[in-house]
Each structure stands twice: as C-alpha cells, then as structure tokens.
Protein backbone atom coordinates (compact mmCIF):
# COMPACT_ATOMS: atom_id res chain seq x y z
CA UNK A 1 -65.36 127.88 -333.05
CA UNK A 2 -63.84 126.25 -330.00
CA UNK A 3 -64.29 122.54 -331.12
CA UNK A 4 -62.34 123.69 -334.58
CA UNK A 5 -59.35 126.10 -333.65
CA UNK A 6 -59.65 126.23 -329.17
CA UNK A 7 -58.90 130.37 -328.69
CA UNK A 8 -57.60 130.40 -332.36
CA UNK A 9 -58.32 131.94 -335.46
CA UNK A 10 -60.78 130.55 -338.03
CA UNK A 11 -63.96 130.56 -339.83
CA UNK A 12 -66.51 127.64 -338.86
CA UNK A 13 -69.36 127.02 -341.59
CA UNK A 14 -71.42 124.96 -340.07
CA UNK A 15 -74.42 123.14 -342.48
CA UNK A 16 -76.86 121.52 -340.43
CA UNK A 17 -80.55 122.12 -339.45
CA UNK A 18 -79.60 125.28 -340.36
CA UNK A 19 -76.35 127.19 -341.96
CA UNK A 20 -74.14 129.80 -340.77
CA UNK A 21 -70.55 130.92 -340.82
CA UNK A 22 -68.72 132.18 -338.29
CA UNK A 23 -64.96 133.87 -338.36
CA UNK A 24 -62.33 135.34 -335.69
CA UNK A 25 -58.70 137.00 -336.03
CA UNK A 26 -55.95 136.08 -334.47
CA UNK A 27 -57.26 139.78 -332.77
CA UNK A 28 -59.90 138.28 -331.04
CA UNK A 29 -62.40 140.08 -333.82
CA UNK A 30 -65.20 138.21 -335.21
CA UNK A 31 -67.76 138.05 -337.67
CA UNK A 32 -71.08 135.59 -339.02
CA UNK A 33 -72.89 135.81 -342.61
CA UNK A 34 -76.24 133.80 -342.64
CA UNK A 35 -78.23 131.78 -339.83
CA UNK A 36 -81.11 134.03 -340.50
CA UNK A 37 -83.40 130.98 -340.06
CA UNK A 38 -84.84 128.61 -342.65
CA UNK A 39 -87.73 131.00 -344.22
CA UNK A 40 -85.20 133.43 -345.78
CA UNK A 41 -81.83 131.98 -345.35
CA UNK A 42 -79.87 128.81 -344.36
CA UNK A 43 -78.52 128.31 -347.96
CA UNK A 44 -76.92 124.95 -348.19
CA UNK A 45 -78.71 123.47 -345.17
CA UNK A 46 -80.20 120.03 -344.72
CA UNK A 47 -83.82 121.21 -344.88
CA UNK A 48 -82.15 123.62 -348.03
CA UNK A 49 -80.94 121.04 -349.95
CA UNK A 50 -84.40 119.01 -349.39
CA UNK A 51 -86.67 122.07 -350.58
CA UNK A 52 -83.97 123.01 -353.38
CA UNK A 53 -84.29 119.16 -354.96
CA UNK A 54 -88.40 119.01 -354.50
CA UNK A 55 -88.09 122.85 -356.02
CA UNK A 56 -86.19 121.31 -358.85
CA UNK A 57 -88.62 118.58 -359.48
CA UNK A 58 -91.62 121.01 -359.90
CA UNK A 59 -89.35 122.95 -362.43
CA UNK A 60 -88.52 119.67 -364.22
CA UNK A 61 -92.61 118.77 -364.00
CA UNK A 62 -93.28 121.98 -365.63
CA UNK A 63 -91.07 121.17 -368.89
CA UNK A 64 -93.12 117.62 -368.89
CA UNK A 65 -90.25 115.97 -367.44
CA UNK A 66 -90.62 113.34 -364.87
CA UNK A 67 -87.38 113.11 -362.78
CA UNK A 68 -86.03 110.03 -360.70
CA UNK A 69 -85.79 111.84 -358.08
CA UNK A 70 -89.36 112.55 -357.83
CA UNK A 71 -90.26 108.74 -357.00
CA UNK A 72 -87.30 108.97 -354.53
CA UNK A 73 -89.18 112.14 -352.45
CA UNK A 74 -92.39 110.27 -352.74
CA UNK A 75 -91.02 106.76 -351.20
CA UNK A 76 -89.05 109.19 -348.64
CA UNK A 77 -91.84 110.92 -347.62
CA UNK A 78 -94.31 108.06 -348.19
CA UNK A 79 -96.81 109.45 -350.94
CA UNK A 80 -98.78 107.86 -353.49
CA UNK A 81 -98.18 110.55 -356.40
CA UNK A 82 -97.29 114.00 -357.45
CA UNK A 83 -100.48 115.74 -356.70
CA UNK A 84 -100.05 114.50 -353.06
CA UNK A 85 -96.31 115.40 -353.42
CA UNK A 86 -97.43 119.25 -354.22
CA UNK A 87 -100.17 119.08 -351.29
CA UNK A 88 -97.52 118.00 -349.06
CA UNK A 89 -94.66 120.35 -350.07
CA UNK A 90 -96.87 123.48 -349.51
CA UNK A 91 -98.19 121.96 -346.22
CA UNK A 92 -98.07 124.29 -342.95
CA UNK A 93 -96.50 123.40 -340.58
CA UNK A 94 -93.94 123.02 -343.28
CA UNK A 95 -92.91 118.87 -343.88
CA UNK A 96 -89.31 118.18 -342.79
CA UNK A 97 -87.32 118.79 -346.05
CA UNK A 98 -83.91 118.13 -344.24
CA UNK A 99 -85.33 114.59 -344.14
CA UNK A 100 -84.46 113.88 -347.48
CA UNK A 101 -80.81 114.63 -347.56
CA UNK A 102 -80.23 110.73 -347.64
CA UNK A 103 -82.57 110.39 -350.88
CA UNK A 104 -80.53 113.32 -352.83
CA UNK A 105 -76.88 112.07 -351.57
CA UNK A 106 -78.06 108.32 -352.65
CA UNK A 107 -79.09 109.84 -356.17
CA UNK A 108 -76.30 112.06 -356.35
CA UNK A 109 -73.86 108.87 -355.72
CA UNK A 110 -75.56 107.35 -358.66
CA UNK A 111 -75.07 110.22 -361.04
CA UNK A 112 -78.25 111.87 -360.54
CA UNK A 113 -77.85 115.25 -362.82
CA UNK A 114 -80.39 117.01 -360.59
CA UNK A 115 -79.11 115.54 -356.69
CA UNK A 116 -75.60 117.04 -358.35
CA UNK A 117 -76.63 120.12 -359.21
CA UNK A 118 -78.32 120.70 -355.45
CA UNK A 119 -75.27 120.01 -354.21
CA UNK A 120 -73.28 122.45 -356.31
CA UNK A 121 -75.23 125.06 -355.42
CA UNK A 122 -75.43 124.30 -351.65
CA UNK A 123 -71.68 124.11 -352.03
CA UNK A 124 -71.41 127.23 -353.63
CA UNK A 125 -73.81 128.66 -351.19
CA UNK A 126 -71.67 127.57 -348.27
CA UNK A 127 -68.55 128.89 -349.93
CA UNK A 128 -70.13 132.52 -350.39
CA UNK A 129 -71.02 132.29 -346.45
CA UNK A 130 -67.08 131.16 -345.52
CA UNK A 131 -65.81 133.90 -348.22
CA UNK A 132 -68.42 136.93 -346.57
CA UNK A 133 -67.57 136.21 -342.38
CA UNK A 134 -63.39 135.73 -343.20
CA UNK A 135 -63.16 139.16 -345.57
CA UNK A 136 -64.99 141.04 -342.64
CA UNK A 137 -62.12 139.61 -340.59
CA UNK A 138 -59.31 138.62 -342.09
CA UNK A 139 -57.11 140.28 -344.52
CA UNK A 140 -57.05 139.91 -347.42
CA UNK A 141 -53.91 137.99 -348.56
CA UNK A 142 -53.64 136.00 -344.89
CA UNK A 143 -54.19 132.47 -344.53
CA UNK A 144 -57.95 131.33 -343.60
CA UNK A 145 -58.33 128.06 -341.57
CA UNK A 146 -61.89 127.01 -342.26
CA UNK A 147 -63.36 123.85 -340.64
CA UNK A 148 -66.43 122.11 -341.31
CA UNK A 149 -69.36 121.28 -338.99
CA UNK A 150 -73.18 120.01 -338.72
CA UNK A 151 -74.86 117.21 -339.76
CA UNK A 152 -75.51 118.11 -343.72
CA UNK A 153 -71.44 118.41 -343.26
CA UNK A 154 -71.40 114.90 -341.55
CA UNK A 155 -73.97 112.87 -343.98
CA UNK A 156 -73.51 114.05 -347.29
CA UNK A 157 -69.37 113.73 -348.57
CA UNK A 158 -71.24 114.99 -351.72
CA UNK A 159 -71.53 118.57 -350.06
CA UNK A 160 -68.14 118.23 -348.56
CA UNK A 161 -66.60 118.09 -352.32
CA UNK A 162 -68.85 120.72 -353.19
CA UNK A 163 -68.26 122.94 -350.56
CA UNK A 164 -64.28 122.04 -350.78
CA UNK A 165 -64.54 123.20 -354.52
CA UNK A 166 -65.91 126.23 -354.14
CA UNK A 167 -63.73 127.48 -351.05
CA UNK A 168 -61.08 126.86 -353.34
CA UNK A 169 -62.86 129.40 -356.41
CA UNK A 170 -64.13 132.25 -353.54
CA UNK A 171 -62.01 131.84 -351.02
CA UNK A 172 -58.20 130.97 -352.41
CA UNK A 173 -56.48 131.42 -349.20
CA UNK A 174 -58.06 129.42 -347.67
CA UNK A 175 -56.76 126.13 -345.34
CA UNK A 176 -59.51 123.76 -344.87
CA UNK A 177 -59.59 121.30 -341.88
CA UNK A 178 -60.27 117.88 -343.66
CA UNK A 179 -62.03 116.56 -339.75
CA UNK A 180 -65.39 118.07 -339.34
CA UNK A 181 -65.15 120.34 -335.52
CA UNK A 182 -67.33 118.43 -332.95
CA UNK A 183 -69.62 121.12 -331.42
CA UNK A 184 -69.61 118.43 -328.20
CA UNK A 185 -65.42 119.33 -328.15
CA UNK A 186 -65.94 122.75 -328.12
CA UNK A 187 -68.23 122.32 -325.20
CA UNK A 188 -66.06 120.19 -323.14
CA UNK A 189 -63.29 122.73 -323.57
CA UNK A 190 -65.81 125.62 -322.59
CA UNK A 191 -66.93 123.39 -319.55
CA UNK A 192 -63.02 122.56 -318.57
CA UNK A 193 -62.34 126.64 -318.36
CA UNK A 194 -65.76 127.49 -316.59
C-alpha cells in the first residue's frame, strides 16, 4: 500500500506468485479479498494463469483438438509429448505453472484465441478482487485509486489491458495508477519512519 499511495487511500491488487487485493479509506480502514494461497485461490496469478492455459489445453484435447499452445508448454517445460505433459501437470510437488507466463503472453501477442482468453479471465478475476476489498471500504459513489503490483503485473501488458478493462466494467469509479507500486518503495518509506 505504501509504495502506491504513502499513508493514502487506495486499493493495491497485486498479481504475482500469488494474488491479493488490498484497500484503505482515507479513515485509516482497510480491507483484502483473496491471497488464500495457490490451492484454492490466487485467481489471476502467475502460477494461475500457467495452470488455467495447461487446464485449457486438456479441455481443447478432449474435443480432439490439438492447440498451439500445447507445443509451447511442452518446449517450456521441456517434454517430449502430451502423455508426459499430463504426468507432469498432475506431478506432486506441483511443477512451477507461473513459469509459463512468458509462453502464454508470447502466444497471446500473436493472437493466440486460448493465451487471450486466460488473460481475460485472470483480468476479470483481478477486477472482482479490486471491486470486493474497495466496496468493504469505500463508498460507494467515491473515487477509488487502484495501483498495480507483482510480477504477473510487471511481465505480461496482456493482463494489464485485461485487468484495466475489467476495473473499468466492476469497478467504474475507479482511478487506476498507470506505474505499477514498487513493493521495494514502500519499504524504503517504512524503513525511513522506523
């Protein structure tokens, strides 16, 4: 919160490892919706977006449809085919899904139907997160600064779009920052006071 708005009011979504928004008044009152960790939650995270496209490919495999983006995943993750793909995916500990963000914002870049779609809905997702933590705050007609933070933020302008999109559907009042809040600021500031 610090890094976007110092002792100010605001909601921070941050999209990351993880996701989570986070809101405070101009009261000092504050509120979070989701960051209840990636087995159950952290909609329109890095590791999200990577287990919502390899989700989308097993749909896509089960109407005999062979997706691009499935040989993206497999040269990402370094597999020789599908079978090993599906071994892999269901693997515990669980692979690292956030590592293909840079395969699903390359194939959303080239029109990718599928990378799009992930995004939309991560966007959406996102959105819904901003929209829950500001009501619980804010009221209801009031101007909401929202800022942007966390890697999946920083490394996919795809999700930024999305996200700025669907702010604008489920949240209409609100301001958003166009810089993405440094957590390292926020620290410094913190560090300055203490």
């Amino acid at each position: 919160m610090r890094a976007a708005f110092v002792d100010g009011p605001g909601v921070v979504v941050v999209a990351g490892t993880g996701s989570i928004a986070l809101a405070r008044n101009s009261g000092g009152e504050t509120a979070r919706a989701g960051g209840w960790g990636w087995a159950i939650s952290d909609e329109g995270s890095g590791p999200w977006i990577g287990r919502a496209v390899v989700a989308a490919v097993f749909r896509a495999r089960d109407a005999r449809h062979v997706p691009q983006m499935e040989h993206s995943i497999l040269r990402a993750w370094q597999l020789a085919d599908h079978q090993h793909l599906v071994s892999a995916a269901n693997a515990t500990p669980q692979p690292d899904f956030g590592a293909l963000l840079p395969e699903v914002v390359a194939a959303a870049n080239a029109g990718d139907p599928m990378a799009v779609e992930v995004f939309l809905r991560a966007g959406r997702e996102l959105a819904a997160l901003a929209q829950i933590a500001a009501s619980r705050v804010f009221a209801a007609d009031g101007n909401v600064p929202v800022a942007m933070s966390g890697g999946a933020f920083a490394h996919a302008p795809n999700l930024r779009e999305a996200f700025y999109n669907s702010l604008q559907t489920q949240l209409p009042n609100a301001t958003l920052l166009p810089d993405l809040a440094d957590p390292v600021l926020g620290a410094l500031q913190m560090a300055r006071r203490g």
